[in-house]
C-alpha atoms as a PDB file:
ATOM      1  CA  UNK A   1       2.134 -12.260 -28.084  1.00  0.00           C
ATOM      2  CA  UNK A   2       2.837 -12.369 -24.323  1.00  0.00           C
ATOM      3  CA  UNK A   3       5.515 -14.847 -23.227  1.00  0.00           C
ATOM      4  CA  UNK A   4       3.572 -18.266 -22.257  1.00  0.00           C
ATOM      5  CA  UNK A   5       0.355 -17.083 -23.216  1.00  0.00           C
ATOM      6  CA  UNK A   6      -0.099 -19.104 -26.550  1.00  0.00           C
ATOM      7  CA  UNK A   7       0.062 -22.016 -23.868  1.00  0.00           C
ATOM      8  CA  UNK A   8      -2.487 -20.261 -21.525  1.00  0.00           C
ATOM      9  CA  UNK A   9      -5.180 -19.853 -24.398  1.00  0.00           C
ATOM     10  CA  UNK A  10      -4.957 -23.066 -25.441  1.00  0.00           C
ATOM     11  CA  UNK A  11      -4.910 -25.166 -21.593  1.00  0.00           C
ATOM     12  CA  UNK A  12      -7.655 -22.748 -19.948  1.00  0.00           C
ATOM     13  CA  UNK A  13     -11.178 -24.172 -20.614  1.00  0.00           C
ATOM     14  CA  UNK A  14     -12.344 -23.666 -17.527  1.00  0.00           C
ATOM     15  CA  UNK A  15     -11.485 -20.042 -17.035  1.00  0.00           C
ATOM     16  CA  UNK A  16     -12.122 -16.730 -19.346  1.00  0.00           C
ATOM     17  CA  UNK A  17      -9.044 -15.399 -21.336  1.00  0.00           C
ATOM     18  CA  UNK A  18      -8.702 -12.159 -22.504  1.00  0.00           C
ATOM     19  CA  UNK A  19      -6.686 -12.240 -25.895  1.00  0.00           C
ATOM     20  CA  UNK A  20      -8.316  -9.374 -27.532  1.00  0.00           C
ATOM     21  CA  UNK A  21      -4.676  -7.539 -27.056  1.00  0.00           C
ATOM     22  CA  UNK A  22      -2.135 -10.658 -27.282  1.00  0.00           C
ATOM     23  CA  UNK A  23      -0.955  -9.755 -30.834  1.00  0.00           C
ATOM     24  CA  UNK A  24       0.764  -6.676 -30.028  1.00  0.00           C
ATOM     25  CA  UNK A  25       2.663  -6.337 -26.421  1.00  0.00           C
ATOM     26  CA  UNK A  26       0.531  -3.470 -24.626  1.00  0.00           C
ATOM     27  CA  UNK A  27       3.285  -0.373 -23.557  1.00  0.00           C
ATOM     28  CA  UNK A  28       1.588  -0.518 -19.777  1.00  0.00           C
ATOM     29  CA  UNK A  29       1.759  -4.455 -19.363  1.00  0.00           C
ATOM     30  CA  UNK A  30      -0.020  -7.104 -18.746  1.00  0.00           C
ATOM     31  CA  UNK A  31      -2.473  -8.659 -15.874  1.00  0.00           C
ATOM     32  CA  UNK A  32      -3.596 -11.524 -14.766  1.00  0.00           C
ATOM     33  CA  UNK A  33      -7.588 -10.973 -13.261  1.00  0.00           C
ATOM     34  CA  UNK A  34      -8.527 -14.111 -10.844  1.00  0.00           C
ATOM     35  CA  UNK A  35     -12.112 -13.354 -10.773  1.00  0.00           C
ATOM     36  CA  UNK A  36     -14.745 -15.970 -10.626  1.00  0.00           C
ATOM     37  CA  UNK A  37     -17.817 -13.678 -10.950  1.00  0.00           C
ATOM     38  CA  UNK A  38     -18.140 -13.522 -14.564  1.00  0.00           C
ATOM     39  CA  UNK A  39     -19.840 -10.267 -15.201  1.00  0.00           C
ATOM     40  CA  UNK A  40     -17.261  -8.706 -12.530  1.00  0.00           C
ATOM     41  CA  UNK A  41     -14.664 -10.624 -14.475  1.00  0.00           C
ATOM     42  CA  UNK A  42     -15.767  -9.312 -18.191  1.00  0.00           C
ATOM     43  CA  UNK A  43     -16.094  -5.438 -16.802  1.00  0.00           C
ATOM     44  CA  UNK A  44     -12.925  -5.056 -15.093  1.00  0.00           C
ATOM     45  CA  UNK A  45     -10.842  -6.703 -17.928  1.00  0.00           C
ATOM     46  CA  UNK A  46     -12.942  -4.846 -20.514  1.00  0.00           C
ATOM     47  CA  UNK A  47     -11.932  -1.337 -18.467  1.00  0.00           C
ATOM     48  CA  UNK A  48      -7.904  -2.334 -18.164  1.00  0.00           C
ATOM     49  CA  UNK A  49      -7.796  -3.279 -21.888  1.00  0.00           C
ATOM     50  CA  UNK A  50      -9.213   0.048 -22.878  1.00  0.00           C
ATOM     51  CA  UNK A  51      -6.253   1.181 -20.672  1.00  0.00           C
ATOM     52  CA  UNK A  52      -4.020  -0.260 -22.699  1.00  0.00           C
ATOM     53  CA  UNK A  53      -3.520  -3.639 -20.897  1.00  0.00           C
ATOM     54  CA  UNK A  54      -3.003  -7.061 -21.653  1.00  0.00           C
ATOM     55  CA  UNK A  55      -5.789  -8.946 -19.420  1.00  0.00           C
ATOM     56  CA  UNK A  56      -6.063 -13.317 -18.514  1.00  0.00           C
ATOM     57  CA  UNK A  57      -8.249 -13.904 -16.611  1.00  0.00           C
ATOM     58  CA  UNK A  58      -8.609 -17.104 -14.854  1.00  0.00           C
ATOM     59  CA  UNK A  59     -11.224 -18.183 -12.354  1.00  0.00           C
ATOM     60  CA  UNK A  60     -10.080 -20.395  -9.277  1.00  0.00           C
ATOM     61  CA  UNK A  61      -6.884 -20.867  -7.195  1.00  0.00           C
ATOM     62  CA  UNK A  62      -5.971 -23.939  -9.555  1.00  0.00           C
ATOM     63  CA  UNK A  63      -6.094 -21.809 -12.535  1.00  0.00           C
ATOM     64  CA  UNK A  64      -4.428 -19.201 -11.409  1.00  0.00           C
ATOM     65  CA  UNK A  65      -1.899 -21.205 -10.420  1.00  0.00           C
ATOM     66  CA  UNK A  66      -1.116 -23.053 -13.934  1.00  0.00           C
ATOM     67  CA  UNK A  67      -1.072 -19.936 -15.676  1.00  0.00           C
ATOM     68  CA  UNK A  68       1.966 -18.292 -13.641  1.00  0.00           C
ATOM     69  CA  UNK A  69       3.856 -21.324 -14.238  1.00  0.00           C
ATOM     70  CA  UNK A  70       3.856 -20.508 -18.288  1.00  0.00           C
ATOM     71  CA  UNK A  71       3.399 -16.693 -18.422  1.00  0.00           C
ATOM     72  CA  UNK A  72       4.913 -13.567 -17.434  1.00  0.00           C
ATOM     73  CA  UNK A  73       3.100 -11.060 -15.956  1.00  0.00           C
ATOM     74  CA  UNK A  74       3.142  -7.676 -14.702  1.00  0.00           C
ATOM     75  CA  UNK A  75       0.927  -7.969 -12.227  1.00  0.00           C
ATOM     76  CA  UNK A  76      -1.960 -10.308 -10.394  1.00  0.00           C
ATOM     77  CA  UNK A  77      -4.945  -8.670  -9.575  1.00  0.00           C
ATOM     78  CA  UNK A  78      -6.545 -11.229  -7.088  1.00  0.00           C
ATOM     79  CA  UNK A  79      -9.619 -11.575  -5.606  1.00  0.00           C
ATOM     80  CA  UNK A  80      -9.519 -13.666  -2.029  1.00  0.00           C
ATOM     81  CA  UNK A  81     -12.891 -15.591  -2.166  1.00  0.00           C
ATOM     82  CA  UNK A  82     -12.401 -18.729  -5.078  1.00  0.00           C
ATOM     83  CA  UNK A  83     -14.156 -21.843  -5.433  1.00  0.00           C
ATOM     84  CA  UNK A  84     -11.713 -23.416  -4.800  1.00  0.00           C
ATOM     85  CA  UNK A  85      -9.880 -21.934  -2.114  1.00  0.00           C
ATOM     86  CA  UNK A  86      -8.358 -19.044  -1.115  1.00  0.00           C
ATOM     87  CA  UNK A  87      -6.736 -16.564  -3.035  1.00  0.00           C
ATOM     88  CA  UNK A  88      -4.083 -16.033  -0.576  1.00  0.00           C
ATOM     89  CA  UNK A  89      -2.632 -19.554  -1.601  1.00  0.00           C
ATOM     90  CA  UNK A  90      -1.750 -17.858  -4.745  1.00  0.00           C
ATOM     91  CA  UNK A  91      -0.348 -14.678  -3.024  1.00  0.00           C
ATOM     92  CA  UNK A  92       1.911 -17.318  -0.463  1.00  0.00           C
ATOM     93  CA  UNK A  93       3.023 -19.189  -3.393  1.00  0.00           C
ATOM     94  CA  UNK A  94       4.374 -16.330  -5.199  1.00  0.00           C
ATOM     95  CA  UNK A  95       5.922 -14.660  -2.166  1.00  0.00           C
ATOM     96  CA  UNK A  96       8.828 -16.256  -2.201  1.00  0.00           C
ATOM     97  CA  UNK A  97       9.777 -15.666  -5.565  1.00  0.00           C
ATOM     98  CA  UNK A  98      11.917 -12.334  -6.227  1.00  0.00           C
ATOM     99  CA  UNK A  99      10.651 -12.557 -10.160  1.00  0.00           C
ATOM    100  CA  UNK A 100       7.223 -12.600  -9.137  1.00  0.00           C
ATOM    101  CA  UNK A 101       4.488 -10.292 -10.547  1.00  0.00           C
ATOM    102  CA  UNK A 102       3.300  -7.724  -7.769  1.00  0.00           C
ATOM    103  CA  UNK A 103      -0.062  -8.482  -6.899  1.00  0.00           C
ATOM    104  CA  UNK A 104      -2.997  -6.200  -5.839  1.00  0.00           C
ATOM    105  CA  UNK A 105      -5.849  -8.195  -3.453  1.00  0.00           C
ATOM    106  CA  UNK A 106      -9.267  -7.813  -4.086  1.00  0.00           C
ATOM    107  CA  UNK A 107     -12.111  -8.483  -0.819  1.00  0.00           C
ATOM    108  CA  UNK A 108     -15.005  -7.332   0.068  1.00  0.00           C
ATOM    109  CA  UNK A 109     -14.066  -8.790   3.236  1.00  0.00           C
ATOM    110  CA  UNK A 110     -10.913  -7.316   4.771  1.00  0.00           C
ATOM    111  CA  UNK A 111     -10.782  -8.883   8.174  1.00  0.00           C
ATOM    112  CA  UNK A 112      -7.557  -8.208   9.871  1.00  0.00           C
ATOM    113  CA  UNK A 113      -6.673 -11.778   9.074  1.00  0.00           C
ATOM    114  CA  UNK A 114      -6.912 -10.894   5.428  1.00  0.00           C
ATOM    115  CA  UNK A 115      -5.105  -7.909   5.414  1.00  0.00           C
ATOM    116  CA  UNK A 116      -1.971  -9.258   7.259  1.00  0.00           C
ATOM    117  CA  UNK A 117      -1.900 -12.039   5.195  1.00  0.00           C
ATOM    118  CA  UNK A 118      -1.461  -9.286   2.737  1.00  0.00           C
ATOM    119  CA  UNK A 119       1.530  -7.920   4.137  1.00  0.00           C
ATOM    120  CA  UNK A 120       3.055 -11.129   5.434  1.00  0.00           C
ATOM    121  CA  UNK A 121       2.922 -12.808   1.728  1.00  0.00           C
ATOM    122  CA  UNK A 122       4.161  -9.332  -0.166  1.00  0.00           C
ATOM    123  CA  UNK A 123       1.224  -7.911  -1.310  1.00  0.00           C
ATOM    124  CA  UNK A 124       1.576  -4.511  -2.978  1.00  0.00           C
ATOM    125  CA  UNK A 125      -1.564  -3.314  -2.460  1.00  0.00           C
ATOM    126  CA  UNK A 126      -5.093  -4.172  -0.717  1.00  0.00           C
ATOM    127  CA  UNK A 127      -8.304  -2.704  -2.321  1.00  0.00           C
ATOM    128  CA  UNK A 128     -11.529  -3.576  -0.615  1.00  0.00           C
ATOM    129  CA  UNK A 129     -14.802  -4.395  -2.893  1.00  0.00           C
ATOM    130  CA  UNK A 130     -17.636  -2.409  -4.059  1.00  0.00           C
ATOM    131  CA  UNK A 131     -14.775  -0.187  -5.680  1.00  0.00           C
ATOM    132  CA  UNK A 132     -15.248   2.054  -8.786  1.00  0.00           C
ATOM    133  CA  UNK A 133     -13.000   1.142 -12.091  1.00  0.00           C
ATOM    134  CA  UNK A 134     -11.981   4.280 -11.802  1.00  0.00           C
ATOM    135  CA  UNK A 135     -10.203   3.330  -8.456  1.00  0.00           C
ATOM    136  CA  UNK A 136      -8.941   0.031  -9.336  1.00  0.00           C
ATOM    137  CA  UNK A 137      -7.034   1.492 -12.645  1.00  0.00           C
ATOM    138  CA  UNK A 138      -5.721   3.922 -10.564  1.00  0.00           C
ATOM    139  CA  UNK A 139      -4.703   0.984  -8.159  1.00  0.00           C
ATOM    140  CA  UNK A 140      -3.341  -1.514 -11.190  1.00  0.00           C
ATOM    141  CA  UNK A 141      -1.661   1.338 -12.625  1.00  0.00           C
ATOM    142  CA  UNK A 142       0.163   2.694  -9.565  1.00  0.00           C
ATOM    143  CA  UNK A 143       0.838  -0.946  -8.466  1.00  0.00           C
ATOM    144  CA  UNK A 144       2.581  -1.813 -12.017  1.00  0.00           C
ATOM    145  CA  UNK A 145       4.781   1.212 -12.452  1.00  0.00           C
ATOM    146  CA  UNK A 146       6.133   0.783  -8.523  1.00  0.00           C
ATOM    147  CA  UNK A 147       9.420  -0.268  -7.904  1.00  0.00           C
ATOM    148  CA  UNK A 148      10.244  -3.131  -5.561  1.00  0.00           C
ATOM    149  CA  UNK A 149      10.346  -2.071  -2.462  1.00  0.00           C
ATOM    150  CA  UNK A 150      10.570  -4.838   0.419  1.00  0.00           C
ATOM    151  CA  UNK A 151       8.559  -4.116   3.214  1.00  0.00           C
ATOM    152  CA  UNK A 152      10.253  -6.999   5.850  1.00  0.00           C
ATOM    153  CA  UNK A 153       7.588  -7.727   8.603  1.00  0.00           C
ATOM    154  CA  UNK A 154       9.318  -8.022  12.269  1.00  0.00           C
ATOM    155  CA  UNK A 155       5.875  -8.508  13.586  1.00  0.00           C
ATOM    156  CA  UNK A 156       2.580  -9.768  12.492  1.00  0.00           C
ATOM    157  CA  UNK A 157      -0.588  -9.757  14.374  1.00  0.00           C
ATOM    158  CA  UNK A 158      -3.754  -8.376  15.050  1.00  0.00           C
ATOM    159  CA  UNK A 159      -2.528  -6.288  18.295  1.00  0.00           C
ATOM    160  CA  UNK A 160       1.301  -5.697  16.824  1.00  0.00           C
ATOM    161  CA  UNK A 161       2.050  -4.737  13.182  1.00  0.00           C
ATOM    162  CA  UNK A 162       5.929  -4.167  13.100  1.00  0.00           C
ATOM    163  CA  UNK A 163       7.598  -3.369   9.378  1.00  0.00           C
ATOM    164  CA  UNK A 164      10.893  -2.149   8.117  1.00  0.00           C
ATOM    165  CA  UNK A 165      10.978   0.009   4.757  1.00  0.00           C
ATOM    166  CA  UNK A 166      12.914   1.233   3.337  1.00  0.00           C
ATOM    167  CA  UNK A 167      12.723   5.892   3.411  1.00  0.00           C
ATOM    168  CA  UNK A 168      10.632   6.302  -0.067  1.00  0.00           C
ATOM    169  CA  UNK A 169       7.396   8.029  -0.459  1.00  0.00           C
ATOM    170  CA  UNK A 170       5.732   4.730  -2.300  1.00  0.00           C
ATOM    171  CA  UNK A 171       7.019   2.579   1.205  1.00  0.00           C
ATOM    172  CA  UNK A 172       5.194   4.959   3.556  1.00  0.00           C
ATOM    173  CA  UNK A 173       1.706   5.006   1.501  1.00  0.00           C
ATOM    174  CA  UNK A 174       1.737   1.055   1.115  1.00  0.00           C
ATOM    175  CA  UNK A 175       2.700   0.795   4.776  1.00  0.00           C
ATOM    176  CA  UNK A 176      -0.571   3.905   5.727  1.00  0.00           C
ATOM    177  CA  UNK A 177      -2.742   2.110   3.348  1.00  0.00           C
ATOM    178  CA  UNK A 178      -2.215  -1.164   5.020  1.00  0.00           C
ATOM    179  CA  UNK A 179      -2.574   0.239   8.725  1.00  0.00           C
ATOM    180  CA  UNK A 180      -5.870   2.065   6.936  1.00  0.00           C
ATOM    181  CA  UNK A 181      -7.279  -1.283   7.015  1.00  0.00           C
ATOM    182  CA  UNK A 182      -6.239  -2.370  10.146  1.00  0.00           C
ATOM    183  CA  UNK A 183      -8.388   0.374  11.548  1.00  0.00           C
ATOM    184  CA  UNK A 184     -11.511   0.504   9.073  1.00  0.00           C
ATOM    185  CA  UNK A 185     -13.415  -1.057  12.450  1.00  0.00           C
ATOM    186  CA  UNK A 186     -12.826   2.779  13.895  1.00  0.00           C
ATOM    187  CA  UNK A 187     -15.934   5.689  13.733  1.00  0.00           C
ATOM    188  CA  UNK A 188     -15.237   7.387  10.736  1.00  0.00           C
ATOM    189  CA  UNK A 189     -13.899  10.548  12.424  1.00  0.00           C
ATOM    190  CA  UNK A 190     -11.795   8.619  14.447  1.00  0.00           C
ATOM    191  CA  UNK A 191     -10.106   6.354  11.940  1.00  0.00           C
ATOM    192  CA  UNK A 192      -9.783  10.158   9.526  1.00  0.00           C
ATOM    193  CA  UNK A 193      -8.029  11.863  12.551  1.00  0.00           C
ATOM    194  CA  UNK A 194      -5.578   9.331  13.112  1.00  0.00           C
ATOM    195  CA  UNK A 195      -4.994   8.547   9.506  1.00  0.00           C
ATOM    196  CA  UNK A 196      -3.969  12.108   8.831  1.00  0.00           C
ATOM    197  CA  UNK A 197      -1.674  12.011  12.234  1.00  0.00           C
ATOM    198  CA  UNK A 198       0.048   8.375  10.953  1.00  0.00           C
ATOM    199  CA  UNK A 199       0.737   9.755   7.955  1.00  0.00           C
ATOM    200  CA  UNK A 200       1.981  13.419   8.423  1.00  0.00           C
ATOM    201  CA  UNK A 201       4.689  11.291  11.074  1.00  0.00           C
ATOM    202  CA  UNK A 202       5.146   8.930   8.656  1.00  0.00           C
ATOM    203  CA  UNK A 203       6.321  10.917   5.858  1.00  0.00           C
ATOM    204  CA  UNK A 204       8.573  13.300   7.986  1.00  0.00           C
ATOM    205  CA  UNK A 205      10.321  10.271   9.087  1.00  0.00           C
ATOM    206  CA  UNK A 206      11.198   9.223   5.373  1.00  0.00           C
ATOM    207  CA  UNK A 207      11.831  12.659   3.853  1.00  0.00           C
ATOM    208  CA  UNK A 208      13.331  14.336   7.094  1.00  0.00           C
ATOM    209  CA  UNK A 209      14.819  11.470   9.030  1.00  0.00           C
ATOM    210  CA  UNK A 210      15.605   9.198   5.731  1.00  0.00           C
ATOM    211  CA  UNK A 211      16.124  11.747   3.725  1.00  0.00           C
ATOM    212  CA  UNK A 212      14.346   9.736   1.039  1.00  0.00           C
ATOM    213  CA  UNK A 213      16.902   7.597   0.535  1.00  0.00           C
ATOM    214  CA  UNK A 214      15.535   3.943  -0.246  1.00  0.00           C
ATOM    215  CA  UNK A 215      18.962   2.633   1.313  1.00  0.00           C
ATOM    216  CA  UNK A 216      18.036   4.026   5.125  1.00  0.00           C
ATOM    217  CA  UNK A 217      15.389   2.357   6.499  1.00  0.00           C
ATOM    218  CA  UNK A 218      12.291   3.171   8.582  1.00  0.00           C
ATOM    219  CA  UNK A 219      11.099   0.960  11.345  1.00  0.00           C
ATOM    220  CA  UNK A 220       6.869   1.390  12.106  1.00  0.00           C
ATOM    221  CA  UNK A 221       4.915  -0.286  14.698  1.00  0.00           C
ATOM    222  CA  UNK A 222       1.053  -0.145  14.704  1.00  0.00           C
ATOM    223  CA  UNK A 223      -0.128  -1.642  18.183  1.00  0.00           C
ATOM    224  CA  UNK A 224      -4.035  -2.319  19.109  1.00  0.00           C
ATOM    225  CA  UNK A 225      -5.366  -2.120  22.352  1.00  0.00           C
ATOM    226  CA  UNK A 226      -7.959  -2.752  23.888  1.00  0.00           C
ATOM    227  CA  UNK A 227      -8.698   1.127  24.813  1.00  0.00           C
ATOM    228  CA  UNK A 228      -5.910   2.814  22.499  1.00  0.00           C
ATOM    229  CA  UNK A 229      -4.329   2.640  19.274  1.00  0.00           C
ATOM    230  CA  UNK A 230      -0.336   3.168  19.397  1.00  0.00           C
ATOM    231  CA  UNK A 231       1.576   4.424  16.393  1.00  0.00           C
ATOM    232  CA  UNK A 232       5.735   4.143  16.895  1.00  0.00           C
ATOM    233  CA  UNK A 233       7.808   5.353  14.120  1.00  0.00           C
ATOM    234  CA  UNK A 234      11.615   5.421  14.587  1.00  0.00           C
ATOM    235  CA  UNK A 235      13.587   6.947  11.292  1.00  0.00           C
ATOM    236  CA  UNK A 236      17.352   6.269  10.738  1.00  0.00           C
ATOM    237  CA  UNK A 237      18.101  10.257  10.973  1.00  0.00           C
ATOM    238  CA  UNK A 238      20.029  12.205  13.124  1.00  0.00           C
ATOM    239  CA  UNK A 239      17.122  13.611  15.004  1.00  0.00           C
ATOM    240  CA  UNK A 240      16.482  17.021  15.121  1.00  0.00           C
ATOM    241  CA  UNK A 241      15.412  20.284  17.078  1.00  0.00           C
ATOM    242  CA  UNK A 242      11.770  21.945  17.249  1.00  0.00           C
ATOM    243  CA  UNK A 243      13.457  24.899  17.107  1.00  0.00           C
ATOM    244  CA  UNK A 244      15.082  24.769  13.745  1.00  0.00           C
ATOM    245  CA  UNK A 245      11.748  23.416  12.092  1.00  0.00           C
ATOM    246  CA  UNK A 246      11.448  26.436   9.694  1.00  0.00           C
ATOM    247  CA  UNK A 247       9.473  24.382   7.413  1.00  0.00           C
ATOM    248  CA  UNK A 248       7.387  24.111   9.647  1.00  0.00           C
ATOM    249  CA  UNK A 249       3.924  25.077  10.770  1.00  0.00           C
ATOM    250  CA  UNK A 250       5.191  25.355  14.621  1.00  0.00           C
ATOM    251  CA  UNK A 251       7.495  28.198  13.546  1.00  0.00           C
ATOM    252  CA  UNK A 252       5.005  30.265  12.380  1.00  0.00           C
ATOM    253  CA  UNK A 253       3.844  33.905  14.468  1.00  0.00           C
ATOM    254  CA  UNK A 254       0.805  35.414  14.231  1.00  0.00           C
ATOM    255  CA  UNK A 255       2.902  38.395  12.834  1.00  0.00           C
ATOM    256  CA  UNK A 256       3.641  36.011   9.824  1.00  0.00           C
ATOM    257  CA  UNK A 257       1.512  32.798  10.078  1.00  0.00           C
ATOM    258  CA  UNK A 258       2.720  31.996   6.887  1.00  0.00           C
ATOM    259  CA  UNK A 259       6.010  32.044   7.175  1.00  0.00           C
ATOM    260  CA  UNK A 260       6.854  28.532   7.017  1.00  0.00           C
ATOM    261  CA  UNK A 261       4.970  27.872   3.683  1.00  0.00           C
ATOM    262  CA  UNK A 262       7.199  30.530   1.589  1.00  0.00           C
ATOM    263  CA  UNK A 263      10.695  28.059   3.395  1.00  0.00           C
ATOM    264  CA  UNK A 264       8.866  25.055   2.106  1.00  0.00           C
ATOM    265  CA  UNK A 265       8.729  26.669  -1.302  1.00  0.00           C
ATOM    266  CA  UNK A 266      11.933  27.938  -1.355  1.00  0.00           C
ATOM    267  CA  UNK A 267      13.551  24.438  -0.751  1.00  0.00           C
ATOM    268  CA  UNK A 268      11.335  22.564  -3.365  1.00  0.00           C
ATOM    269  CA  UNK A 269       9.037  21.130  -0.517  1.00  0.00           C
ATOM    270  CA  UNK A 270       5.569  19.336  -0.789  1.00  0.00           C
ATOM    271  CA  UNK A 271       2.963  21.545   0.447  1.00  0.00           C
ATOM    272  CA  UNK A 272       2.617  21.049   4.453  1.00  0.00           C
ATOM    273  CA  UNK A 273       4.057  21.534   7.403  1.00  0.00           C
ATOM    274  CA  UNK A 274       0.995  21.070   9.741  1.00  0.00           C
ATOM    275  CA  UNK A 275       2.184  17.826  10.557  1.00  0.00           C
ATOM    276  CA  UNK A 276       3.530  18.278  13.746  1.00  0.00           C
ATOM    277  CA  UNK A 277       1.113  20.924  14.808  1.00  0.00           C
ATOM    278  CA  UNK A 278      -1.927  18.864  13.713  1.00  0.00           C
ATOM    279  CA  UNK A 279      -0.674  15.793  15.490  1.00  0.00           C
ATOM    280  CA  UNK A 280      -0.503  17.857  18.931  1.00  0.00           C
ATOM    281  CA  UNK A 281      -3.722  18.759  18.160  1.00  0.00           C
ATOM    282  CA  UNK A 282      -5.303  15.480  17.150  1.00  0.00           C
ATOM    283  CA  UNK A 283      -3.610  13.114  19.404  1.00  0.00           C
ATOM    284  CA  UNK A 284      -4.142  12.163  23.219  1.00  0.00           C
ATOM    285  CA  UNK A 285       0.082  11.708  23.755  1.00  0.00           C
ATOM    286  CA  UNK A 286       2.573  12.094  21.374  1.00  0.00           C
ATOM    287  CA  UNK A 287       5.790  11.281  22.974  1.00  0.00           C
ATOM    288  CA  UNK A 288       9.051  11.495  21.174  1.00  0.00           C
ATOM    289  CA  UNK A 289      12.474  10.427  22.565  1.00  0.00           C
ATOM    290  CA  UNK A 290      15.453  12.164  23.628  1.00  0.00           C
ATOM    291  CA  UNK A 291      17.033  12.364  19.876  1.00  0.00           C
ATOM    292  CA  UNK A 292      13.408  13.180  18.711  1.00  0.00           C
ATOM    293  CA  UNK A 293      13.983  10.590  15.371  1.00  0.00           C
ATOM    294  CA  UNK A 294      10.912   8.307  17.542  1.00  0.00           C
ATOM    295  CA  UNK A 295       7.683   9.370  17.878  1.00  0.00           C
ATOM    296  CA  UNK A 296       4.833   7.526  20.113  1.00  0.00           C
ATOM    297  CA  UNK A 297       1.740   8.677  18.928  1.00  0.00           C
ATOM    298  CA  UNK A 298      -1.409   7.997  21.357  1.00  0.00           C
ATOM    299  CA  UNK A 299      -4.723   7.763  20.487  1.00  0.00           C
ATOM    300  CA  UNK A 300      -7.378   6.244  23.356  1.00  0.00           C
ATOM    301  CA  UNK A 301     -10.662   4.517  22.234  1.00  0.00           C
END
């Protein structure tokens, strides 16, 4: 049985416990689901169990809260909207804690309030409802198998998200699907463009600049304005040359446009490259500094 969780099934009245799977310790770990929609409540847990999950699943921001005080859990999959509060009391209380299960957020309203409330209080992940259960296992088991990665928050607002994180692949897509949100007011084309620009920069600044080391850091400011969106990414590299770019896309001739993909292969590289050449492409001003290990990307409204 779960640590604590003979003391959950026996206090929790109020809420629906899932102790179809407490006799033997699931291999992927266990969840507690704050749901108080019943039928939402009794899917999702059904679909993580059959993943091999331990599921409790309480229904209110009090209930929640007396479980975590008896049991240990992997991870807190949390909706926002509770009867008796908010769901982000549950997400500050934890946040403080470096024991503390990670905890996905569940909305199906992700005002930019919400969402940097998410990243302020340590949330690993944000996942805006209708989803499929398809897409929250892949969420709740991505979430449980990360490592802890701070993200520390320099700057928190509506016009000016600043983080440090540290130069890991799982850093950059918390910190792209966070800024995804940000910008979900966007058109459609416009919020894809500049996704795929964010996170091409992104990622060269923590394999290239940080050389994925999770000791270097990478420091990345999303600003809002009212007629642009401003993307600053500043990498703890060396800098570097567009001339020696072999891996990349803006090396290629149209005697060999390919070159660059048979260098990226060669040195064990994801596939890419375009990164650089798309975000010329895609962006109104990208600007980078003398040392080129800052970029300014520009995009106007």
């Amino acid at each position: 049985m779960l640590p604590g969780l003979e003391n959950f099934v026996t206090w929790s009245t109020s809420s629906t416990v899932g102790a179809a799977s407490a006799d033997v310790l699931p291999e992927l770990g266990s969840i507690l689901l704050v749901e108080d929609e019943p039928d939402l409540a009794d899917l999702v847990s059904s679909r993580l169990r059959t993943e091999n999950f331990a599921v409790a699943v309480a229904s209110s921001v009090s209930s929640a809260l007396h479980s975590l005080k008896g049991i240990s859990f992997d991870l807190v999959l949390l909706d926002v909207h509770l009867p008796d509060g908010s769901g982000l009391e549950v997400l500050q209380s934890l946040a403080t804690d470096p024991d503390a299960p990670r905890v996905v957020l569940m909305t199906g309203s992700g005002t930019s309030e919400t969402v940097l409330d998410a990243i302020r209080y340590r949330a690993q992940e944000f996942i805006r409802k209708p989803f499929t259960l398809d897409e929250l296992v892949e969420v709740v088991g991505r979430s449980v198998k990360a490592a802890r990665e701070e993200i520390e928050v320099i700057s928190c607002t509506p016009e000016w998200l600043e983080v440090l994180a540290s130069c890991t692949r799982e850093s950059a897509a918390r910190i792209e699907a966070f800024v995804s949100h940000l910008a979900s007011d966007l058109s459609a084309d416009v919020r894809i463009q500049v996704g795929q620009v964010f996170r091409e920069l992104l990622l060269n600044a923590v394999e290239w600049g940080g050389g994925l080391n999770p000791n270097h850091r990478v420091r990345v400011a999303y600003v809002r304005g009212k007629r642009s969106i401003q993307y600053r990414i500043a990498d703890p590299g060396l800098g570097f040359s567009f001339r020696e770019l072999t891996h990349s896309a803006l090396s290629a001739t149209t005697d060999d446009p390919l070159s660059y993909v048979r260098v990226r292969e060669r040195q064990g590289l994801r596939p890419g490259g375009l990164g650089i050449l798309m975000a010329r492409a895609m962006a109104d001003e990208l600007i980078y500094n003398e040392q080129q290990n800052e970029v300014l990307f520009i995009k106007y409204l």
